[in-house]
C-alpha atoms as a PDB file:
ATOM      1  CA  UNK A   1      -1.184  25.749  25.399  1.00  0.00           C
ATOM      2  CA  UNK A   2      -1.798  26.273  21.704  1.00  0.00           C
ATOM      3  CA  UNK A   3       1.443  25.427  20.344  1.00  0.00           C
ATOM      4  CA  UNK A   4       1.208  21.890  23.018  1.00  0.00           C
ATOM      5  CA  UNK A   5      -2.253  21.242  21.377  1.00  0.00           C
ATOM      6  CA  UNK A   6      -0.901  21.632  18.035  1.00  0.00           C
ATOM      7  CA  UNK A   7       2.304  19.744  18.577  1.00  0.00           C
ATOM      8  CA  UNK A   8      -0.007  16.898  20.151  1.00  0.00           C
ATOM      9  CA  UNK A   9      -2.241  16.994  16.766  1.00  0.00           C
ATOM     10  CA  UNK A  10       0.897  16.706  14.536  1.00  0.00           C
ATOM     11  CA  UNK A  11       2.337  13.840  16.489  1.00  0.00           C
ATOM     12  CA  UNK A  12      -0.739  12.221  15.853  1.00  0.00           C
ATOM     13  CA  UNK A  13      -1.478  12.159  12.315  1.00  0.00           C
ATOM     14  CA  UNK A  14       2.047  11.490  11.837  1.00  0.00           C
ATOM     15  CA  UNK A  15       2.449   8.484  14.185  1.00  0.00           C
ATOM     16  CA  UNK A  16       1.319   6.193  11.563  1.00  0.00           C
ATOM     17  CA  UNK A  17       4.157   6.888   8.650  1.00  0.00           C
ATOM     18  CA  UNK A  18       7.607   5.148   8.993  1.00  0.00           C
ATOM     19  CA  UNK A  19      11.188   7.270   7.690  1.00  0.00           C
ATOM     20  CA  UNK A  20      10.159   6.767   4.133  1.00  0.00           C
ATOM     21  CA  UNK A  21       6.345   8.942   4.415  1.00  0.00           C
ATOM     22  CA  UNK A  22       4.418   5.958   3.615  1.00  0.00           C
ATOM     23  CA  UNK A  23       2.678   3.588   6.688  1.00  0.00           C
ATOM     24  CA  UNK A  24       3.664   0.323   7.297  1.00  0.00           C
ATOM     25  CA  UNK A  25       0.432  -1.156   7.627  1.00  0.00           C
ATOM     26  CA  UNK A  26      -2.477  -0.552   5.213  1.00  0.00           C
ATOM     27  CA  UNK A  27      -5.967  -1.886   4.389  1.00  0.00           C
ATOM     28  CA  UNK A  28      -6.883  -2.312   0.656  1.00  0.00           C
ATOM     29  CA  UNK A  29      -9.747  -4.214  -1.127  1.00  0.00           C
ATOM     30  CA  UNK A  30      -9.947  -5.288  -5.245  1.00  0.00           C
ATOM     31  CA  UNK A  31     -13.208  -5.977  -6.458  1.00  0.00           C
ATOM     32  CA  UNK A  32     -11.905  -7.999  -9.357  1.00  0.00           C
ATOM     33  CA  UNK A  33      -8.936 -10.808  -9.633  1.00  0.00           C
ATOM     34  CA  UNK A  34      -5.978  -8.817  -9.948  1.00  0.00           C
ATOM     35  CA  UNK A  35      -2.230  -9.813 -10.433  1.00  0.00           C
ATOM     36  CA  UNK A  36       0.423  -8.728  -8.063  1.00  0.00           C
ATOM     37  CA  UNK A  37       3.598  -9.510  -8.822  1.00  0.00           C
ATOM     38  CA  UNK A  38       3.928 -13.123 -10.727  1.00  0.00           C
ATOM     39  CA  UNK A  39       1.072 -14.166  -8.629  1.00  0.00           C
ATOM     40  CA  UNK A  40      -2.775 -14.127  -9.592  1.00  0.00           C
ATOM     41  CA  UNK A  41      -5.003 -13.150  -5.948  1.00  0.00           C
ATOM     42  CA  UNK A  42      -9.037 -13.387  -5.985  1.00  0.00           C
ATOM     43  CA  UNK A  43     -10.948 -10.351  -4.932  1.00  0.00           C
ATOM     44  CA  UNK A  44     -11.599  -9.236  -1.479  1.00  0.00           C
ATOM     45  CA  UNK A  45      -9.740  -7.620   1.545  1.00  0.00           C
ATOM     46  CA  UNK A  46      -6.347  -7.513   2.018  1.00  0.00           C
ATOM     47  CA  UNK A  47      -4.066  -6.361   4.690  1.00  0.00           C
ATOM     48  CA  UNK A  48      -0.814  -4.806   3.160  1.00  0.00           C
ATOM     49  CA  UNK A  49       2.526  -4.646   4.900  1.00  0.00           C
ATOM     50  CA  UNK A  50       5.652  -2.281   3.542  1.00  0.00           C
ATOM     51  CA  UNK A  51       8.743  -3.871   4.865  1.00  0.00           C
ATOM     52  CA  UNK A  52      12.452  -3.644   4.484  1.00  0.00           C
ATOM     53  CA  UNK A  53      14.711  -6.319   3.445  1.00  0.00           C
ATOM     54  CA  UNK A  54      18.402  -4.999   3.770  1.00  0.00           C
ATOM     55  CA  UNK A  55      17.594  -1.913   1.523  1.00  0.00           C
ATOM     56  CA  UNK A  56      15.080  -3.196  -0.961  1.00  0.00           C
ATOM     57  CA  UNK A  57      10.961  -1.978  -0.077  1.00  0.00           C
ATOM     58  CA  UNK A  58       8.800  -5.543   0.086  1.00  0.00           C
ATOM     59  CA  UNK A  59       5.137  -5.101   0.616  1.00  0.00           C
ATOM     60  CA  UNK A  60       3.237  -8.201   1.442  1.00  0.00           C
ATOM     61  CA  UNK A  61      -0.627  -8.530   0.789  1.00  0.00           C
ATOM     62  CA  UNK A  62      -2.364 -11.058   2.981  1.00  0.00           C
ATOM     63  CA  UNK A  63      -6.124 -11.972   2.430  1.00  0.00           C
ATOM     64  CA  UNK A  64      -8.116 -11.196   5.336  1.00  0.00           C
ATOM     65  CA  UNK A  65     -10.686 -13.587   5.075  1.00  0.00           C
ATOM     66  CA  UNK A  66     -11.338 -16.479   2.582  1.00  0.00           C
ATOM     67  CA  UNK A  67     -11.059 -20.457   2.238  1.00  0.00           C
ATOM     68  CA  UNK A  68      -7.761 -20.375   1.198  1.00  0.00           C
ATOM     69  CA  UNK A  69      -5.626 -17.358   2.588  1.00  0.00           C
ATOM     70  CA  UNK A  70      -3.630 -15.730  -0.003  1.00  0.00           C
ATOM     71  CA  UNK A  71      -0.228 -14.088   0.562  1.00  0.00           C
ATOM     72  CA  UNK A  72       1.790 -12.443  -1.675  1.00  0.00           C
ATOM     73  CA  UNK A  73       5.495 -10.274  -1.184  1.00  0.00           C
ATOM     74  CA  UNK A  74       6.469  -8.312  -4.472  1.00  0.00           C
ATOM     75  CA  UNK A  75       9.272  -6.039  -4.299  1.00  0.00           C
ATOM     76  CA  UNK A  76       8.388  -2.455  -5.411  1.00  0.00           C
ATOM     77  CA  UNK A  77      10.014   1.087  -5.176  1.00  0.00           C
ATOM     78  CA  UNK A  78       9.241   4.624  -3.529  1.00  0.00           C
ATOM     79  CA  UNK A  79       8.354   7.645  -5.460  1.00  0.00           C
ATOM     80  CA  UNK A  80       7.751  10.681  -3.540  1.00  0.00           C
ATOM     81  CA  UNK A  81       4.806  12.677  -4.263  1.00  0.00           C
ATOM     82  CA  UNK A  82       4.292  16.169  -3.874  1.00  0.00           C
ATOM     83  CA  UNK A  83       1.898  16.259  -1.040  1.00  0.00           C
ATOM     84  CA  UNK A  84       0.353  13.866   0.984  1.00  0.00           C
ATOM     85  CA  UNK A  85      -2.597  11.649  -1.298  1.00  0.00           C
ATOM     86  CA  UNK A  86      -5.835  12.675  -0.568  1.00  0.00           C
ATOM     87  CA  UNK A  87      -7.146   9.190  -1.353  1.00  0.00           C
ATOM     88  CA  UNK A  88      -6.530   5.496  -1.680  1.00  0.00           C
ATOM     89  CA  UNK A  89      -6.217   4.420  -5.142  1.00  0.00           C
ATOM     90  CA  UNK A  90      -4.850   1.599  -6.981  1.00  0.00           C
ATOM     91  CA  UNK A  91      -3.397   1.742 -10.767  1.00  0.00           C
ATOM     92  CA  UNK A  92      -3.681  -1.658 -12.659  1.00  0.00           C
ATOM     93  CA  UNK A  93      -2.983  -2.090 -16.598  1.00  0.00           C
ATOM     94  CA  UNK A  94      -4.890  -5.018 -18.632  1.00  0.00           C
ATOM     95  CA  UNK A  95      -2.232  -7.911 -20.115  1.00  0.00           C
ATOM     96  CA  UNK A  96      -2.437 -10.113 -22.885  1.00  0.00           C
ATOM     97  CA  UNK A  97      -4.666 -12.523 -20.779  1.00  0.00           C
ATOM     98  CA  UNK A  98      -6.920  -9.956 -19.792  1.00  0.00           C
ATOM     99  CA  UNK A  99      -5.485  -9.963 -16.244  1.00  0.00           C
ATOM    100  CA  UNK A 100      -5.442  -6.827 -14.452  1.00  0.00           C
ATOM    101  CA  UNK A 101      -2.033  -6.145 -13.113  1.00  0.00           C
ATOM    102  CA  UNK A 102      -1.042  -3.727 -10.029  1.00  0.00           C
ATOM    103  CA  UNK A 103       1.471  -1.299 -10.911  1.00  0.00           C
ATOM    104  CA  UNK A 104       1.107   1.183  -8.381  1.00  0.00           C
ATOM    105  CA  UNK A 105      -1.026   1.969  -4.878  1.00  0.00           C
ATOM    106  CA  UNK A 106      -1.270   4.942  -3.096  1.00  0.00           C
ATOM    107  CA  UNK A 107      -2.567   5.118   0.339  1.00  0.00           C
ATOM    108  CA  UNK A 108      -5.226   8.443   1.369  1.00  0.00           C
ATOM    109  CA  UNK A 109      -2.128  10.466   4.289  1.00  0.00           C
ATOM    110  CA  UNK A 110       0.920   8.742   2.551  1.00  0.00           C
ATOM    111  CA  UNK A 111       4.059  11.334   0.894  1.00  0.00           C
ATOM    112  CA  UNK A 112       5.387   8.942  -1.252  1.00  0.00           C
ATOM    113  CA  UNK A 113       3.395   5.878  -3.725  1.00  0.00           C
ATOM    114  CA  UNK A 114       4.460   2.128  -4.517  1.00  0.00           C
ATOM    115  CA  UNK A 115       5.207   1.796  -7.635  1.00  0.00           C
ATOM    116  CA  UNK A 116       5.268  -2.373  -8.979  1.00  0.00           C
END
């Protein structure tokens, strides 16, 4: 009964990570302008998606709420890490316009971060 419980328990916190240890759908939030990709997105909420096209990772950011919904698909790449994250963060660098600019998230439960 143990082993079923702990099976059960494993199936679970796993259910949400696709082949590659990351989940396909994530919830993030910027509380500045930040650029992903080539494109420039206002703060707020964002729903991100990690997709496939053919063999190349795509994550798409869509604003949740706002006047004029924002969406945004930039390519990016895999890198495992060596546990799962024990928290959300996002790594931005400042460019010559004083834009920040996402380089990599990783997601609190994922194995592996996206690297822009």
């Amino acid at each position: 009964m143990v082993a079923l419980c702990l099976l059960g328990l494993s199936v679970m916190l796993n259910a949400g990570q696709n082949k590659f240890g990351v989940a396909d759908t994530r919830q993030i939030s910027f509380t500045d302008p930040i650029r992903i990709g080539g494109t420039l997105v206002p703060k707020g909420s964002y729903t991100v998606l990690h997709t496939m096209q053919g063999e190349e990772h795509i994550m798409v950011f869509t604003q949740e709420n706002g006047r004029k919904p924002v969406e945004v698909k930039v390519k990016c790449t895999l890198v495992p890490l060596g546990a799962k994250a024990d928290q959300t963060q996002a790594v931005w660098v400042l460019n010559a316009a004083n834009e920040r600019v996402l380089r990599e998230l990783i997601f609190r439960g994922d194995t592996a971060k996206h690297v822009f």
